[in-house]
N, C-alpha and C. Protein backbone atom coordinates (compact mmCIF):
# COMPACT_ATOMS: atom_id res chain seq x y z
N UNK A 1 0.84 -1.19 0.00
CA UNK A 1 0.00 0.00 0.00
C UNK A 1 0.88 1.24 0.00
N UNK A 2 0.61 2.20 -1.05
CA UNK A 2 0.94 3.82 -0.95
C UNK A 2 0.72 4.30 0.24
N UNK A 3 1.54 5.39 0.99
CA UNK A 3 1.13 6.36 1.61
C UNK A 3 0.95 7.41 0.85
N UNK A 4 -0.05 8.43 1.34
CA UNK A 4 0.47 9.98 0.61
C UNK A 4 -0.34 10.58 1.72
N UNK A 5 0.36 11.68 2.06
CA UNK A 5 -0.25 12.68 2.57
C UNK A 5 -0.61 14.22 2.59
N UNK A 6 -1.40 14.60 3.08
CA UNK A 6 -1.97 16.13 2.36
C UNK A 6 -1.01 17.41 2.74
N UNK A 7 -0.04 17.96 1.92
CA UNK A 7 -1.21 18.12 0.37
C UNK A 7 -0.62 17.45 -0.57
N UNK A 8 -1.97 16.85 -1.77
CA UNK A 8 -1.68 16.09 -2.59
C UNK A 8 -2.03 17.00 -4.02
N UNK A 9 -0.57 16.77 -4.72
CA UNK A 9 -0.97 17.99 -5.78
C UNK A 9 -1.14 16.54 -6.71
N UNK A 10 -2.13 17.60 -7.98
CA UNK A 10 -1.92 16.81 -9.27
C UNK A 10 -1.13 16.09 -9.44
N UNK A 11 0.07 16.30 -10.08
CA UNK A 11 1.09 15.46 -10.36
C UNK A 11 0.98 14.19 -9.65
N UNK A 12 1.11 14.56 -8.11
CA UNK A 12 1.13 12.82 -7.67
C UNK A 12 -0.14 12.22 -8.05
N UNK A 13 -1.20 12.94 -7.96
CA UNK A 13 -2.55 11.69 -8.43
C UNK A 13 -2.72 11.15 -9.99
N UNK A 14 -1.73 11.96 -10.68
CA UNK A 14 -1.18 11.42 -11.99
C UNK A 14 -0.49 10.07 -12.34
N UNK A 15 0.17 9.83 -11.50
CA UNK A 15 0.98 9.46 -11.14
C UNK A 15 0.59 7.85 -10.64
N UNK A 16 -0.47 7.90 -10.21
CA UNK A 16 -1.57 6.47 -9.49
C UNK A 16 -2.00 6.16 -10.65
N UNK A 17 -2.45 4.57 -10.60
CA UNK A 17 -2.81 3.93 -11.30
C UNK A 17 -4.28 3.49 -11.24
N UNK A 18 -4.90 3.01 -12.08
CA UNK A 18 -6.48 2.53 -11.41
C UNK A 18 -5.90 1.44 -10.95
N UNK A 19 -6.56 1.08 -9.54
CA UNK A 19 -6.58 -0.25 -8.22
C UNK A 19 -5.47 0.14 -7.77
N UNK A 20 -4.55 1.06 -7.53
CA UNK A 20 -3.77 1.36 -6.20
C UNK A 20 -4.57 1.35 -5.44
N UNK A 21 -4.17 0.76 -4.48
CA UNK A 21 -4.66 0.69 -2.75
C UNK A 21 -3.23 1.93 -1.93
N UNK A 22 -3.91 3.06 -1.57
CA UNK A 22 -3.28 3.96 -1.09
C UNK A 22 -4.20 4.20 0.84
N UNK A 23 -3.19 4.44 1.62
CA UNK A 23 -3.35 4.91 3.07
C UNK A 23 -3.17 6.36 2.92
N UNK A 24 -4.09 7.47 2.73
CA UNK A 24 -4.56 8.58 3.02
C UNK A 24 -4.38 9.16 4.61
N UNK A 25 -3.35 10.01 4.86
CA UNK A 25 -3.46 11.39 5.96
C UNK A 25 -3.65 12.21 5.67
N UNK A 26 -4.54 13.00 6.51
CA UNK A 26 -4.93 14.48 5.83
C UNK A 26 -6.18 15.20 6.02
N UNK A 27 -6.57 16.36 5.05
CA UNK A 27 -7.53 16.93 4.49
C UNK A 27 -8.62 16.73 4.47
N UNK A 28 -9.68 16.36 4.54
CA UNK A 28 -11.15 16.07 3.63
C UNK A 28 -12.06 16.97 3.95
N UNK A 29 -12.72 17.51 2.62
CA UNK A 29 -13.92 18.56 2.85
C UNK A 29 -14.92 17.70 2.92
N UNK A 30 -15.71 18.04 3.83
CA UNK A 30 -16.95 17.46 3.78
C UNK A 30 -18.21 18.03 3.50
N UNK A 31 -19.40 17.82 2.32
CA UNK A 31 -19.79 18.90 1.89
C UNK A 31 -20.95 17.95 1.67
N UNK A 32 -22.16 19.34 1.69
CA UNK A 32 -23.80 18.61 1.67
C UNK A 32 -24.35 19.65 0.61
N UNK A 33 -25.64 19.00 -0.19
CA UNK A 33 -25.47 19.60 -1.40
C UNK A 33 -26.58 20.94 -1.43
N UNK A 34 -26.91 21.41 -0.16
CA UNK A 34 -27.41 22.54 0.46
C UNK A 34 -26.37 23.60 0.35
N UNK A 35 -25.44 22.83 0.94
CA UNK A 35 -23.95 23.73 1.62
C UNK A 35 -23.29 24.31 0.04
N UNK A 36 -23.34 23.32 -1.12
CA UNK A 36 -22.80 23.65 -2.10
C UNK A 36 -23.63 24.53 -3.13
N UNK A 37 -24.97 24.25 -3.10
CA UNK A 37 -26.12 25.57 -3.54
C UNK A 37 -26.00 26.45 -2.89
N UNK A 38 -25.58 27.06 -1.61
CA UNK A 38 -25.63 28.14 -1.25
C UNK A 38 -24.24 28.70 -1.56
N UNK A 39 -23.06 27.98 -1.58
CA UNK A 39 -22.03 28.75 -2.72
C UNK A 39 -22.20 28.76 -3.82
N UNK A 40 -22.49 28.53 -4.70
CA UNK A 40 -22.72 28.29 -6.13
C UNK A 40 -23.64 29.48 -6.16
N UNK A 41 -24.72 29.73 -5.27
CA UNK A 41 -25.67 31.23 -5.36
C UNK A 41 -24.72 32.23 -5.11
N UNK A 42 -23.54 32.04 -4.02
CA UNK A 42 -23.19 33.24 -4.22
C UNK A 42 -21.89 33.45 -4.83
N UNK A 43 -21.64 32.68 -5.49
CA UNK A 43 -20.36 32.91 -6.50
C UNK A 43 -21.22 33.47 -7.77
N UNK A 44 -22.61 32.80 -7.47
CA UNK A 44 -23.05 33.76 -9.48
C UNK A 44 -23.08 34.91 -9.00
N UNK A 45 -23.69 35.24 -7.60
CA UNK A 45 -24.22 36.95 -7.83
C UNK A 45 -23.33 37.69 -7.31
N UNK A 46 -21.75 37.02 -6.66
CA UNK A 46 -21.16 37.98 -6.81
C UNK A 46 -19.83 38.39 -7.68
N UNK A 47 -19.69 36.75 -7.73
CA UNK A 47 -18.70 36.48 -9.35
C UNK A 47 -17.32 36.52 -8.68
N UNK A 48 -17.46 35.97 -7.46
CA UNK A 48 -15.81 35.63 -6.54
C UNK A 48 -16.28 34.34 -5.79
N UNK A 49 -15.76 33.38 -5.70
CA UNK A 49 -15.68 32.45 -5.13
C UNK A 49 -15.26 32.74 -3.64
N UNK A 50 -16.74 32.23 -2.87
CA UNK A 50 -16.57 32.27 -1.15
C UNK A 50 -15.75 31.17 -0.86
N UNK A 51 -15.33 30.29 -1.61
CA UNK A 51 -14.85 29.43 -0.75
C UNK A 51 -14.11 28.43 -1.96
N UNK A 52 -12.49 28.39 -1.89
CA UNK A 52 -12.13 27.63 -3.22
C UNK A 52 -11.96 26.53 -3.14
N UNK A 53 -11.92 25.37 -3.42
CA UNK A 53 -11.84 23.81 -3.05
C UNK A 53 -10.10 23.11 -3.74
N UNK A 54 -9.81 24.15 -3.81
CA UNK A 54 -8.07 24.18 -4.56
C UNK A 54 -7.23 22.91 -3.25
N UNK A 55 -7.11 21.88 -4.35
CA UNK A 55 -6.02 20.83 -3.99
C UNK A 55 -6.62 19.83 -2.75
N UNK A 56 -8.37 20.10 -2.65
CA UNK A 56 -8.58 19.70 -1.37
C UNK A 56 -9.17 18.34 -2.61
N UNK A 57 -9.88 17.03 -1.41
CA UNK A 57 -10.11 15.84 -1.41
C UNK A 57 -11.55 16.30 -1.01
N UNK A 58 -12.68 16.12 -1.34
CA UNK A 58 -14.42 16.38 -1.10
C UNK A 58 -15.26 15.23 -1.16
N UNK A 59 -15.77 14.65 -0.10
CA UNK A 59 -16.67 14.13 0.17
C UNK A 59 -18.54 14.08 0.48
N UNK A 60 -19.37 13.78 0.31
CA UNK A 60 -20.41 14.28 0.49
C UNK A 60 -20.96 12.75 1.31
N UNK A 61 -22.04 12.61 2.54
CA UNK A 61 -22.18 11.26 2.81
C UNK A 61 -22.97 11.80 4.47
N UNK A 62 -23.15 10.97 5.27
CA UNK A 62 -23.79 11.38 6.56
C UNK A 62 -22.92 11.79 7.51
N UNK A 63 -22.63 12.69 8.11
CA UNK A 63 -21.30 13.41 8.82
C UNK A 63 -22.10 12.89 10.41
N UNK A 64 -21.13 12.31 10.87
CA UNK A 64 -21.37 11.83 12.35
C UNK A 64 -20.35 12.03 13.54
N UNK A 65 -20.59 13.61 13.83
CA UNK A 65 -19.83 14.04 14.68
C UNK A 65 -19.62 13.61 16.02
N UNK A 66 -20.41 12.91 16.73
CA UNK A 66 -20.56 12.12 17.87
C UNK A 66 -19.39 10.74 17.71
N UNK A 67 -19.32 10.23 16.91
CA UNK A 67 -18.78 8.90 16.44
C UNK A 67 -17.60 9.41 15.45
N UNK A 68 -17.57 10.62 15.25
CA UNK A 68 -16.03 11.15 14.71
C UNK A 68 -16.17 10.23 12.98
N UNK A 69 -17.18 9.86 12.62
CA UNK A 69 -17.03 9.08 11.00
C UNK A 69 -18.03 10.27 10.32
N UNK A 70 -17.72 10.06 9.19
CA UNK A 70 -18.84 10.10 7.95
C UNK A 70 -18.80 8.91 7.40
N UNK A 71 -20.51 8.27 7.08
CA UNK A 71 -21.10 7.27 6.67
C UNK A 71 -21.48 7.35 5.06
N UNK A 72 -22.56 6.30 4.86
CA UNK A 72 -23.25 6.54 3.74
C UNK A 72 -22.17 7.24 2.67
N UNK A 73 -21.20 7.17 1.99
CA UNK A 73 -20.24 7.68 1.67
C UNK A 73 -20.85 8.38 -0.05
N UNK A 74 -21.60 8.97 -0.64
CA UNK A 74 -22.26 8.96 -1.59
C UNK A 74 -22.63 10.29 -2.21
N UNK A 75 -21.56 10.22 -3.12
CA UNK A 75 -21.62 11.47 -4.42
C UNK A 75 -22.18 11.71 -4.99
N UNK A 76 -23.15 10.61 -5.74
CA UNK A 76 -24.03 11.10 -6.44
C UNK A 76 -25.53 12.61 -5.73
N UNK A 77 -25.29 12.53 -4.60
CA UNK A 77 -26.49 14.09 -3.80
C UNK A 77 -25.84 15.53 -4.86
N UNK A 78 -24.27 14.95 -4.94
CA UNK A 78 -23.71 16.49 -5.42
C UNK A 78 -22.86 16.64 -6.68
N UNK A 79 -23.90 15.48 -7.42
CA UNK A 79 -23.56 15.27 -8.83
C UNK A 79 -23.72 16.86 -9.67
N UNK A 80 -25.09 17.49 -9.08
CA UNK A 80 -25.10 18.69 -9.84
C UNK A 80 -23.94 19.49 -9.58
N UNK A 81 -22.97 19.30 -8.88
CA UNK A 81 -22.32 20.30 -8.46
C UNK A 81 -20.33 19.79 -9.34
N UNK A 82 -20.58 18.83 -9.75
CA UNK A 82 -19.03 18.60 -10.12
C UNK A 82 -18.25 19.69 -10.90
N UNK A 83 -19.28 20.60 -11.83
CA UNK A 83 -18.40 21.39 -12.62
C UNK A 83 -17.99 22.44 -11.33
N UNK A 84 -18.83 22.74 -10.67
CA UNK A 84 -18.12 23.63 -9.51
C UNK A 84 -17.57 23.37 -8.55
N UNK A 85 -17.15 22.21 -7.80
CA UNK A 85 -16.11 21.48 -7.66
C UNK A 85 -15.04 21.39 -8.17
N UNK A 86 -15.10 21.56 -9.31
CA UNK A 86 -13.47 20.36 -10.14
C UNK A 86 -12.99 22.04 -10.90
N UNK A 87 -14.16 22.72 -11.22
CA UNK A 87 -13.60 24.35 -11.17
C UNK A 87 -13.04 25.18 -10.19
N UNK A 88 -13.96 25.05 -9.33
CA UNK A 88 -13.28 25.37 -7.67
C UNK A 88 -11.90 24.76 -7.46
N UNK A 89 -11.46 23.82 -8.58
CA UNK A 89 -9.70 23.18 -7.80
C UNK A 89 -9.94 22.19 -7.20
N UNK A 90 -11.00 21.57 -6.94
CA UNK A 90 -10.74 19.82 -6.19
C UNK A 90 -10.30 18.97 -6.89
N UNK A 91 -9.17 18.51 -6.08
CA UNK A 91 -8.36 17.17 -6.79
C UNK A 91 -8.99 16.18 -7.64
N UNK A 92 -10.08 15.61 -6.31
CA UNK A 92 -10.76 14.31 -6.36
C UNK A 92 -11.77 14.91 -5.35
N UNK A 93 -12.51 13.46 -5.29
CA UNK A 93 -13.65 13.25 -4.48
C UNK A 93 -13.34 11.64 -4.12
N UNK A 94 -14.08 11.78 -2.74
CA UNK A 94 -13.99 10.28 -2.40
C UNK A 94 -15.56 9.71 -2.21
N UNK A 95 -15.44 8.35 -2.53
CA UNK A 95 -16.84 7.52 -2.84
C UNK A 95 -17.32 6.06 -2.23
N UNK A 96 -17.79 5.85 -1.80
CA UNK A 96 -17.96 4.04 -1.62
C UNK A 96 -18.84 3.61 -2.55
N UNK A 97 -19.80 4.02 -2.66
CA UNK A 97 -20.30 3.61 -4.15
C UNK A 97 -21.00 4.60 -5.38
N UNK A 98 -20.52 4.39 -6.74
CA UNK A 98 -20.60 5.06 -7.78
C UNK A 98 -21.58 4.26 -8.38
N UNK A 99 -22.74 4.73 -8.95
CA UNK A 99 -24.24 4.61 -10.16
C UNK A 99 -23.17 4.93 -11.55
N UNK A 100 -23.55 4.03 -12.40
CA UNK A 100 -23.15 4.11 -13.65
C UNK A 100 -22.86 5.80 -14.33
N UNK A 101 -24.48 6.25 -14.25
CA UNK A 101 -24.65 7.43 -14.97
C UNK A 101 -23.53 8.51 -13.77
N UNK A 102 -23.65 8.20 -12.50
CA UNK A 102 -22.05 9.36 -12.19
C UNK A 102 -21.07 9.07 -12.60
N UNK A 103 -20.45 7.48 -12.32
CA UNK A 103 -19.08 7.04 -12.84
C UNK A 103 -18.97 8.21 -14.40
N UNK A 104 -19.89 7.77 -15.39
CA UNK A 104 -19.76 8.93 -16.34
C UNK A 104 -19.48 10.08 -16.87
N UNK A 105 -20.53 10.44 -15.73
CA UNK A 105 -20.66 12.09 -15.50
C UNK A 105 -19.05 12.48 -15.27
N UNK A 106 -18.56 11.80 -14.31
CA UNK A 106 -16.97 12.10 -13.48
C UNK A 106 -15.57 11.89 -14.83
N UNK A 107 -16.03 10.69 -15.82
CA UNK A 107 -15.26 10.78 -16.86
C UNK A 107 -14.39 12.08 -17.40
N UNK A 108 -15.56 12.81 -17.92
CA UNK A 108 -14.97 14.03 -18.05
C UNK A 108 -13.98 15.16 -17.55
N UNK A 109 -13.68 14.95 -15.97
CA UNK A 109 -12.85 15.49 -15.68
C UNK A 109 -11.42 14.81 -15.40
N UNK A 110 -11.41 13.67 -15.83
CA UNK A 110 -10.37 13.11 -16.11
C UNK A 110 -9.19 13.21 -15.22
N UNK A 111 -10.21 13.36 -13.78
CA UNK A 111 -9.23 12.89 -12.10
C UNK A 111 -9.88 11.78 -11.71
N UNK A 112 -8.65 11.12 -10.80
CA UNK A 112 -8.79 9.57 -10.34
C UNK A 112 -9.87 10.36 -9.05
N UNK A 113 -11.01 9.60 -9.01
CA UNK A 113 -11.58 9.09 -7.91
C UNK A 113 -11.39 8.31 -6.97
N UNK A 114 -11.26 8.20 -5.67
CA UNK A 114 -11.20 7.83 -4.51
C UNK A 114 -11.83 6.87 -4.20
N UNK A 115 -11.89 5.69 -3.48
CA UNK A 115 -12.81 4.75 -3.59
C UNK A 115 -12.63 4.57 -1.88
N UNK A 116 -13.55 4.46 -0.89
CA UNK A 116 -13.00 3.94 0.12
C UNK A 116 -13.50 2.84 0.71
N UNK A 117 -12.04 1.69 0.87
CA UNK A 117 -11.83 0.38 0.95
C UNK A 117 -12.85 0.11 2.55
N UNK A 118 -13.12 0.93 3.52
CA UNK A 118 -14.05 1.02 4.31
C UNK A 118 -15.64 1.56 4.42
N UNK A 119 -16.11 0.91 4.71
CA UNK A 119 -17.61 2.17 5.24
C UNK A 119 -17.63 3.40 5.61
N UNK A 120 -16.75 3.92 6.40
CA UNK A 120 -16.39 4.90 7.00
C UNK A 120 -15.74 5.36 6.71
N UNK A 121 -15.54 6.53 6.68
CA UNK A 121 -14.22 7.92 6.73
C UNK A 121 -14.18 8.23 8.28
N UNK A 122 -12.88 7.78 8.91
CA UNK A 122 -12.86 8.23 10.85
C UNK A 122 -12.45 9.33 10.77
N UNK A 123 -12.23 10.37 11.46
CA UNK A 123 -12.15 11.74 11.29
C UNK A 123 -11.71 12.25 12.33
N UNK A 124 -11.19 13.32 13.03
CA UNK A 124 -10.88 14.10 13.76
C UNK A 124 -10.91 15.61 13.67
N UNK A 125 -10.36 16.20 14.75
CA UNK A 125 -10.41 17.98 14.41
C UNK A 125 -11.33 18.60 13.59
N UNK A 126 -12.63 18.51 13.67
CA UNK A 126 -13.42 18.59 12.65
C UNK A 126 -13.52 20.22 12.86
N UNK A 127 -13.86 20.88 11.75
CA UNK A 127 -14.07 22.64 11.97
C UNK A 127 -14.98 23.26 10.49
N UNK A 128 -16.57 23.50 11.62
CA UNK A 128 -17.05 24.17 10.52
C UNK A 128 -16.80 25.07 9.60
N UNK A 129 -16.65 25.37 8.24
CA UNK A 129 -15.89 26.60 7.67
C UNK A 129 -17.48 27.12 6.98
N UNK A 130 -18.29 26.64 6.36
CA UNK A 130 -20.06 27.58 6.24
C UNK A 130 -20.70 27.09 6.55
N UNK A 131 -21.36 27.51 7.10
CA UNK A 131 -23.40 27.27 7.09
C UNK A 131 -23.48 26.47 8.39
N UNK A 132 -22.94 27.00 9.29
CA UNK A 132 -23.58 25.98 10.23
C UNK A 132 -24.51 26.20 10.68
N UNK A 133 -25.66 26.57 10.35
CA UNK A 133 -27.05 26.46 10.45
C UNK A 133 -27.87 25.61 9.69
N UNK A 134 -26.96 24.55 8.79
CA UNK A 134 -27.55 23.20 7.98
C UNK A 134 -27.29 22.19 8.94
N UNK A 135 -27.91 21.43 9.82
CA UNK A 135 -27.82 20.36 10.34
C UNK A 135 -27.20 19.35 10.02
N UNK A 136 -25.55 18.52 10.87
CA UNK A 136 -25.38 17.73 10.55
C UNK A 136 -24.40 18.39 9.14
N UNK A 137 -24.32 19.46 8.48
CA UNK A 137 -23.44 19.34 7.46
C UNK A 137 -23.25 21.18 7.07
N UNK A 138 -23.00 21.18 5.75
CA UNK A 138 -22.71 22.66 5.63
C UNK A 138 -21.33 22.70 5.23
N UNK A 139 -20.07 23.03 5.38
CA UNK A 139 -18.70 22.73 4.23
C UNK A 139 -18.23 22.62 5.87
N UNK A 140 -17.51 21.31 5.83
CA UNK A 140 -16.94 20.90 7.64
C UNK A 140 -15.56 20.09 6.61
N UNK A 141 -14.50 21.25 7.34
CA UNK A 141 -13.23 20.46 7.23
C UNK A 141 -12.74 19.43 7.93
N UNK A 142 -12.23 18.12 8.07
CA UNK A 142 -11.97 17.02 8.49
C UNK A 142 -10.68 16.69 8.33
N UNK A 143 -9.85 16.10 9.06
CA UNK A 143 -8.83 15.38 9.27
C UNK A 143 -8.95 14.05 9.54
N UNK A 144 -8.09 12.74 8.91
CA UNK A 144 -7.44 11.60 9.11
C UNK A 144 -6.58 10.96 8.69
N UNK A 145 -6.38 10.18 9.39
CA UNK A 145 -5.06 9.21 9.71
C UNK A 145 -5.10 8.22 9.05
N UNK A 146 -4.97 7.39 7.74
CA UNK A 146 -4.41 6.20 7.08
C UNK A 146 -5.68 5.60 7.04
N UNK A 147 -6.08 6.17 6.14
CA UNK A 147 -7.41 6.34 5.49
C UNK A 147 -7.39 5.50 4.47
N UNK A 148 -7.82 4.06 4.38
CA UNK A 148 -7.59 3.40 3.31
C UNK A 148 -8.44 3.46 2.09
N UNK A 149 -7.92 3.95 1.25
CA UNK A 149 -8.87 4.13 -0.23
C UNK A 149 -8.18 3.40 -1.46
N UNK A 150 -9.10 3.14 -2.93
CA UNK A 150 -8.64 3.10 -3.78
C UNK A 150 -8.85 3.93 -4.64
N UNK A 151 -7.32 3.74 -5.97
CA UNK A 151 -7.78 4.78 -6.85
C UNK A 151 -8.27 4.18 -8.19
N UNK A 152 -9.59 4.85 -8.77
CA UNK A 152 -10.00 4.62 -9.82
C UNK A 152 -9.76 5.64 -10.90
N UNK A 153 -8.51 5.11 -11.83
CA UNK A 153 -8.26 6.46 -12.62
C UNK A 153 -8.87 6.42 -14.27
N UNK A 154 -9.37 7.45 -14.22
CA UNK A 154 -10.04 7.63 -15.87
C UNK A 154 -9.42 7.31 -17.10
N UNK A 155 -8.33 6.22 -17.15
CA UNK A 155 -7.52 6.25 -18.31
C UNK A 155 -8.00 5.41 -19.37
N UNK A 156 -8.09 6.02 -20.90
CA UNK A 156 -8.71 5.43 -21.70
C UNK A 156 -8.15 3.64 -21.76
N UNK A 157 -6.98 3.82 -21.30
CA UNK A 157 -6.23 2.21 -22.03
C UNK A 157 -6.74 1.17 -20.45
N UNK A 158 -7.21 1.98 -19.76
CA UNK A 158 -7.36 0.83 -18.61
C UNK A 158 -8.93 0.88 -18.38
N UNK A 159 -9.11 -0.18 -17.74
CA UNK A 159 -10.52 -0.54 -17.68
C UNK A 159 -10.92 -0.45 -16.08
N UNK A 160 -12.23 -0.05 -15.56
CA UNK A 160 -12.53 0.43 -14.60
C UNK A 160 -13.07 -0.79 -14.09
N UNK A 161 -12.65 -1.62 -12.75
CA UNK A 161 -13.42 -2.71 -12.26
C UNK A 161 -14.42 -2.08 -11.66
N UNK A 162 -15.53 -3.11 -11.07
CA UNK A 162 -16.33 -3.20 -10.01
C UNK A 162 -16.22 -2.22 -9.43
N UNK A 163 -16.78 -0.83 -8.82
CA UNK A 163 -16.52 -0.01 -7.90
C UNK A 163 -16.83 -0.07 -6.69
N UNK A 164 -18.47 -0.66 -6.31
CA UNK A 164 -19.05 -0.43 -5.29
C UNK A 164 -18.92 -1.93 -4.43
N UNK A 165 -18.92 -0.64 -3.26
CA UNK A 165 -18.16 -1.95 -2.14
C UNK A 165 -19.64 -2.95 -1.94
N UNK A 166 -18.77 -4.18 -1.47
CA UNK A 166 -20.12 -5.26 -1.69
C UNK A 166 -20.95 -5.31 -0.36
C-alpha cells in the first residue's frame, strides 16, 4: 500500500494507477449539497468564489460528529455540483459507491476518484468553515489518519473494475 499525505498535488494523483490501494493522511472537505447551492448562489451573484476547493479531497455522505465518522459515503447528492467542484480546484472526491450514470458524468474530468476500501471515513479535528445552520453538514473540514482508499483512474487504455463496495 501507498502512503500519501496532504497536500496532494496533481502530479502525484497522476501518477496512481487505477486499483492502487493507497493509506490517506490528511484533508477532507466534507460537503452537503445545500452547503454547495448556497455557494454556487453566491459565487453567481457575486462572481468571486466564497470558498475555493483548490487541492482539497471532497466528500459528500452522513457526517457523524458524535462517532467522529462520515457514513453513507455517496456522491451522487452532489452530482449537480461537479463542474463547480473540479472548477473550484478539487483534486478528487472520495466515494464508496458510484451509479453508472455518475461514474460517467466524473469521466470528463479526467481525475482519479477515490474509492474507500471502508464504510467509514474516521475523522478528527473537525471545523465548521459555512453554514452551520444546515444540520449535521454545511462545508466541515476534516482530518485523518491512514485512510484506506482506492484509486480509480479515468484512463482510456485501462478498464474500470467493479466499484461499489459489496
Amino acid at each position: 500500500m501507498l502512503n500519501i499525505n496532504y497536500p496532494v498535488s496533481l502530479e502525484t494523483l497522476k501518477k496512481l494507477k487505477n486499483g492502487d490501494n493507497v493509506l490517506y493522511t490528511g484533508k477532507i472537505i466534507f460537503v452537503t449539497p445545500e452547503a454547495l447551492k448556497r455557494l454556487e448562489k453566491y459565487y453567481q451573484l457575486e462572481g468571486v468564489p466564497l470558498y475555493k476547493f483548490v487541492g482539497e479531497f471532497v466528500t459528500c455522505g452522513t457526517f457523524n460528529l458524535a462517532h467522529g465518522e462520515i457514513k453513507n459515503i455517496n456522491i451522487t447528492e452532489i452530482s449537480d455540483y461537479f463542474d463547480f467542484l473540479f472548477e473550484g480546484g478539487a483534486n478528487s472526491l472520495i466515494a464508496d459507491k458510484l451509479p453508472t450514470k455518475t461514474l460517467n458524468q466524473l469521466k470528463k474530468y479526467n481525475r482519479p476518484i477515490l474509492k474507500t476500501l471502508s464504510k467509514t471515513i474516521s475523522f478528527f479535528d473537525p471545523k465548521v468553515l459555512f453554514y452551520k445552520d444546515i444540520k449535521n453538514g454545511g462545508i466541515i473540514e476534516v482530518w485523518t489518519k491512514r485512510l484506506p482508499i482506492e484509486v480509480l483512474a479515468f484512463d482510456e487504455k485501462e478498464q474500470i473494475r467493479d466499484i461499489n463496495n459489496a
